[in-house]
C-alpha atoms as a PDB file:
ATOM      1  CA  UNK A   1      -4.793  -6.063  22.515  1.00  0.00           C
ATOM      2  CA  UNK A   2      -4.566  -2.423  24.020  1.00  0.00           C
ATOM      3  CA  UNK A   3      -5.238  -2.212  27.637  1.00  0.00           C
ATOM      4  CA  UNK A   4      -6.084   0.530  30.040  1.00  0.00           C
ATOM      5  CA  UNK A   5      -2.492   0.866  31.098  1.00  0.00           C
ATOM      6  CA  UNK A   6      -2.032   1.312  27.383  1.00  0.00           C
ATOM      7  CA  UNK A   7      -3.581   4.814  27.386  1.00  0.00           C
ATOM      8  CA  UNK A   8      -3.903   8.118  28.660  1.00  0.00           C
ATOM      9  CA  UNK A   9      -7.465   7.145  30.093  1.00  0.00           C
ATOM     10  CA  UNK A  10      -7.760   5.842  33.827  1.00  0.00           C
ATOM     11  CA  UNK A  11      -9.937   3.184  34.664  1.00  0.00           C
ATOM     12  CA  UNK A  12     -12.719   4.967  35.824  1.00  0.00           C
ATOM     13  CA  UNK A  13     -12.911   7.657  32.766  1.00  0.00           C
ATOM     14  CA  UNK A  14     -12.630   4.276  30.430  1.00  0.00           C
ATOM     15  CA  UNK A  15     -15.886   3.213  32.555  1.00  0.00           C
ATOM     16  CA  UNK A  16     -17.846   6.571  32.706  1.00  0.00           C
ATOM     17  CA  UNK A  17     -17.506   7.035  28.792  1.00  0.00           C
ATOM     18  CA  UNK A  18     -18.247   3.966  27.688  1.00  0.00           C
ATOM     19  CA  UNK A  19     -21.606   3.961  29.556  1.00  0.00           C
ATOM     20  CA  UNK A  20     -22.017   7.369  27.567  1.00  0.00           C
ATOM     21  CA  UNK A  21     -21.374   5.900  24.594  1.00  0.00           C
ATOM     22  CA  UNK A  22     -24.614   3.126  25.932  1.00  0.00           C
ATOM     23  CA  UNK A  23     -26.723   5.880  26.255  1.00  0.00           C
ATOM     24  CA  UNK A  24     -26.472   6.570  29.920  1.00  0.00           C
ATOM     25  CA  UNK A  25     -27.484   9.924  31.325  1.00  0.00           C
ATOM     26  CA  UNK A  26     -24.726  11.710  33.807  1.00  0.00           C
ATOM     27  CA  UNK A  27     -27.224  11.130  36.596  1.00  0.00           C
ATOM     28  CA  UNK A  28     -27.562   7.068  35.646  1.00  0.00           C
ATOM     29  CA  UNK A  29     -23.712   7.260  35.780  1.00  0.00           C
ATOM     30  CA  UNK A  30     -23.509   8.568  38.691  1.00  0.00           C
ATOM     31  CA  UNK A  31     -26.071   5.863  40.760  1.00  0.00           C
ATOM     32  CA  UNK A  32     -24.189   2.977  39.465  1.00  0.00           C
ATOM     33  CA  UNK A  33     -20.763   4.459  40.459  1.00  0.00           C
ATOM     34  CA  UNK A  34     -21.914   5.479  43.818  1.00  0.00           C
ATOM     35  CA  UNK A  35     -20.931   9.359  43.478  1.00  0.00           C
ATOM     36  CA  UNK A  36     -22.019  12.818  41.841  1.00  0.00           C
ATOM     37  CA  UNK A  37     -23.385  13.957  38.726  1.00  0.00           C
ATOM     38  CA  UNK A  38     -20.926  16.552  39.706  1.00  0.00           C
ATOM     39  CA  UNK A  39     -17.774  14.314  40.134  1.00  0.00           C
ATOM     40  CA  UNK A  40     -19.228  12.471  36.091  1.00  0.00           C
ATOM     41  CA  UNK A  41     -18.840  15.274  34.517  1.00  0.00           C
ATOM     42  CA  UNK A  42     -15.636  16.533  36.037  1.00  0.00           C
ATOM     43  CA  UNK A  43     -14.281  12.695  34.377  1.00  0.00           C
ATOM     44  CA  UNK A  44     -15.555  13.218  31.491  1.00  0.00           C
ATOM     45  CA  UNK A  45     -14.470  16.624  30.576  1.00  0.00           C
ATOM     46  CA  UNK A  46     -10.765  15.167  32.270  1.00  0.00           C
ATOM     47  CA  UNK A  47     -11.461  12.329  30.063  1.00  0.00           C
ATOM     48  CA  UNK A  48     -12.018  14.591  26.886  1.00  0.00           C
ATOM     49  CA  UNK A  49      -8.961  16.404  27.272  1.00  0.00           C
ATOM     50  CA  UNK A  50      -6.987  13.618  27.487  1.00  0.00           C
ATOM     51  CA  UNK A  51      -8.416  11.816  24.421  1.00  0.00           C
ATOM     52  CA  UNK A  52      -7.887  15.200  22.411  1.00  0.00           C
ATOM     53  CA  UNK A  53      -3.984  15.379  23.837  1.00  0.00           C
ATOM     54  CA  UNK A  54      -3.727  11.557  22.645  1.00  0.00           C
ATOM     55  CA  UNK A  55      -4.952  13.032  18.893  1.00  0.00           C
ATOM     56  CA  UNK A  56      -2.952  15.847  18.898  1.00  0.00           C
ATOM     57  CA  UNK A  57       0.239  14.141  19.951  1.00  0.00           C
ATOM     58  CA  UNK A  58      -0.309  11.511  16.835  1.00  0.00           C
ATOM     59  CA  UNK A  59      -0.975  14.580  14.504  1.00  0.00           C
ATOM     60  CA  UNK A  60       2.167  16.169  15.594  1.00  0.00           C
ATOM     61  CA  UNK A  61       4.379  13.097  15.027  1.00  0.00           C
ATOM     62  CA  UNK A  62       2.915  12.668  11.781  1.00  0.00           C
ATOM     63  CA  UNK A  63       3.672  16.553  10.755  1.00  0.00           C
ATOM     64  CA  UNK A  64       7.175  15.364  11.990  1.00  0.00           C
ATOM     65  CA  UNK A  65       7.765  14.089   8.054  1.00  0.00           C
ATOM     66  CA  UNK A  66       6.264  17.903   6.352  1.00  0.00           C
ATOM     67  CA  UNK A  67       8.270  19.288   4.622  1.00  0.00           C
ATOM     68  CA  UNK A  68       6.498  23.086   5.692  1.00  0.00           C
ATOM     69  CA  UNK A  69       5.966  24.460   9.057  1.00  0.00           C
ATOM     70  CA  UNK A  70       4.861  27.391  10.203  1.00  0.00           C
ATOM     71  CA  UNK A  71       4.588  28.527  13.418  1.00  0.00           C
ATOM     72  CA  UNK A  72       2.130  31.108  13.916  1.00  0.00           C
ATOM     73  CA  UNK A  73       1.921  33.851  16.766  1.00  0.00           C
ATOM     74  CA  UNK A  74      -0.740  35.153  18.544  1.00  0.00           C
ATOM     75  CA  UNK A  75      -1.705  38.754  17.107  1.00  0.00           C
ATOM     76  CA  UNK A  76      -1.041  37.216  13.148  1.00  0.00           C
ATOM     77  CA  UNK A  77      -3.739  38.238  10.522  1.00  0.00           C
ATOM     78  CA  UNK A  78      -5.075  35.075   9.642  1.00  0.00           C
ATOM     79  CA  UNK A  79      -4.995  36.602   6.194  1.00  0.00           C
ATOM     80  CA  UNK A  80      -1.524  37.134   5.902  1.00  0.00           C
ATOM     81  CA  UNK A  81      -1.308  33.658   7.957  1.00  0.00           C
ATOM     82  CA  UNK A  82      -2.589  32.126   4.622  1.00  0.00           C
ATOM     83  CA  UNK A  83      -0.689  34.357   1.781  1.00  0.00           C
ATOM     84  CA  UNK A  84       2.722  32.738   4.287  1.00  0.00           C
ATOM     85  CA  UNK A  85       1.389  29.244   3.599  1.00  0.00           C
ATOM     86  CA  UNK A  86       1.298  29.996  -0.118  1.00  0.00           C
ATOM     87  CA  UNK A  87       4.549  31.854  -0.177  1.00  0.00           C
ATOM     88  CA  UNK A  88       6.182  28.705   1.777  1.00  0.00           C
ATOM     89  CA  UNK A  89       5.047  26.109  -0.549  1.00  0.00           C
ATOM     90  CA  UNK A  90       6.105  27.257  -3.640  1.00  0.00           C
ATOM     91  CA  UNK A  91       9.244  27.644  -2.168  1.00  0.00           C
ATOM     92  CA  UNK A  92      10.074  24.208  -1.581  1.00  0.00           C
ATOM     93  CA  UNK A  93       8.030  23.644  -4.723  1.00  0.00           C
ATOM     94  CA  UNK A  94       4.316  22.534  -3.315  1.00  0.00           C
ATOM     95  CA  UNK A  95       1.300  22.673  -5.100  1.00  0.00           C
ATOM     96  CA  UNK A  96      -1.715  23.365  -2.342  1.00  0.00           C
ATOM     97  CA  UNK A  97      -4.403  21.551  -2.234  1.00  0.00           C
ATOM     98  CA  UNK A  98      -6.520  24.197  -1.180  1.00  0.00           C
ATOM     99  CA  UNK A  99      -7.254  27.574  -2.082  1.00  0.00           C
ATOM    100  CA  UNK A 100      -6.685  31.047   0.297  1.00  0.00           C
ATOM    101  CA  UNK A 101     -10.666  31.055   1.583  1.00  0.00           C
ATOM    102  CA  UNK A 102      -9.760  27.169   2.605  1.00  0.00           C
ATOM    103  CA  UNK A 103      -6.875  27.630   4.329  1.00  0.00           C
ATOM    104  CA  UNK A 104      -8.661  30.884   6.389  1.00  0.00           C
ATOM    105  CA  UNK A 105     -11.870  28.503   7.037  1.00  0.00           C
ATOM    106  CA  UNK A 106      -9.225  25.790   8.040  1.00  0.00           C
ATOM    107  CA  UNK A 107      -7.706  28.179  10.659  1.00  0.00           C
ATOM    108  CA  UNK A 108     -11.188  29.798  11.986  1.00  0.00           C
ATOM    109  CA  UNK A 109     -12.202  25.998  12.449  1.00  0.00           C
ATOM    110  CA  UNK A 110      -8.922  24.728  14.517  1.00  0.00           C
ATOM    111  CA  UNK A 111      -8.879  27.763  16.675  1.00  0.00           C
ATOM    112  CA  UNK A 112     -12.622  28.485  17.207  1.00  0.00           C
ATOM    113  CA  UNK A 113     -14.094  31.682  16.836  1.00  0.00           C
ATOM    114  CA  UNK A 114     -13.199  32.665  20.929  1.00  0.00           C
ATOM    115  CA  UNK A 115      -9.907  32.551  19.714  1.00  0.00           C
ATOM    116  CA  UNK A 116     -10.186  35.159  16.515  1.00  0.00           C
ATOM    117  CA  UNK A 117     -11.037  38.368  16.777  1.00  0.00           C
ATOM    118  CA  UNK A 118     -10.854  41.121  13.693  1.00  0.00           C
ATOM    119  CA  UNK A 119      -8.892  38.480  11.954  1.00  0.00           C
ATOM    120  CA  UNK A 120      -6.475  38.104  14.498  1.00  0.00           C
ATOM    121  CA  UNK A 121      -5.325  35.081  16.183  1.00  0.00           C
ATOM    122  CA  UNK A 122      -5.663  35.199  20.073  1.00  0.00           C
ATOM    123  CA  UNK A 123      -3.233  32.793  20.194  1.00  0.00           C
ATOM    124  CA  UNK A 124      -0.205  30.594  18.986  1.00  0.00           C
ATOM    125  CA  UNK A 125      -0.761  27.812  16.510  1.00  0.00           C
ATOM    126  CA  UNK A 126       1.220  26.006  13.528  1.00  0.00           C
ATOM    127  CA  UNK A 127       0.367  25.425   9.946  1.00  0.00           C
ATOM    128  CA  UNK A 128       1.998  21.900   8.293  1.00  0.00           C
ATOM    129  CA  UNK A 129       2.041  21.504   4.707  1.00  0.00           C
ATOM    130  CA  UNK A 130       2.773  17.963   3.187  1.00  0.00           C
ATOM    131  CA  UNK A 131       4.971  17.387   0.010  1.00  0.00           C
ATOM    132  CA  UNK A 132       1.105  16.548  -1.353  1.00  0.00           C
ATOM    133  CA  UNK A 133       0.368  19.910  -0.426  1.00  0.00           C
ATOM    134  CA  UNK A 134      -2.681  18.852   2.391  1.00  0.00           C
ATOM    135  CA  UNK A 135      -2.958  21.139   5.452  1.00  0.00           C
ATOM    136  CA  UNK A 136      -2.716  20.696   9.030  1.00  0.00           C
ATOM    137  CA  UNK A 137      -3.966  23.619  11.320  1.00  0.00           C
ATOM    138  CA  UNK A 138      -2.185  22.673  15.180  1.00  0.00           C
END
């Protein structure tokens, strides 16, 4: 059985998002733990960010095993970003999964439009390939 201590969550985020998940509004949350609406959401979005660290940390262990990575700098054109992916592959003899308006969509997606402007990456990210040829945009 996992266990608070088991996690990345404290106690009190554990509490404040499972009475979101009830249905409870920030203000409800706040009367029953005797402190802001304020102090809530400053849990939750702690509470977010550590829940998306936990993902990304098991993503990156599984990449650990892909056989293609590419580590992308901020200023790439996510263009050429995909024609490297391509290029990669079929060098260690990967057939992709996806085609080259995927694999752009798949970036655009991951980093979020703030982070792309004129097809440029506004900052640092990593493409994995698996010997199946599926995609993971870090």
């Amino acid at each position: 059985m996992v266990t608070i201590k088991d996690t990345h969550l404290t106690k009190r985020q554990f509490e404040v998002l499972k009475m979101r998940r009830e249905g409870k509004t920030l203000a409800e949350i706040a009367v029953k733990l005797r402190t802001s609406r304020s102090n809530i959401s400053a849990i939750l979005r702690t509470a977010g960010e550590n829940v998306d660290k936990a993902r990304n940390t098991l993503k990156l262990i599984e990449t650990i095993k892909w056989p293609v990575k590419i580590d992308v700098r901020a200023g790439s054109n996510v263009y050429e970003v995909s024609e490297m992916v391509f290029r990669k592959a079929d060098e260690k003899g990967i057939k992709i999964s996806h085609n080259y308006s995927d694999i752009v969509r798949l970036i655009t997606e991951t980093l979020g439009w703030e982070n792309l402007k004129r097809r440029k990456a506004l900052r640092n990210f990593s493409i994995m390939v698996s010997k199946e040829g599926m995609i993971e945009v870090l």
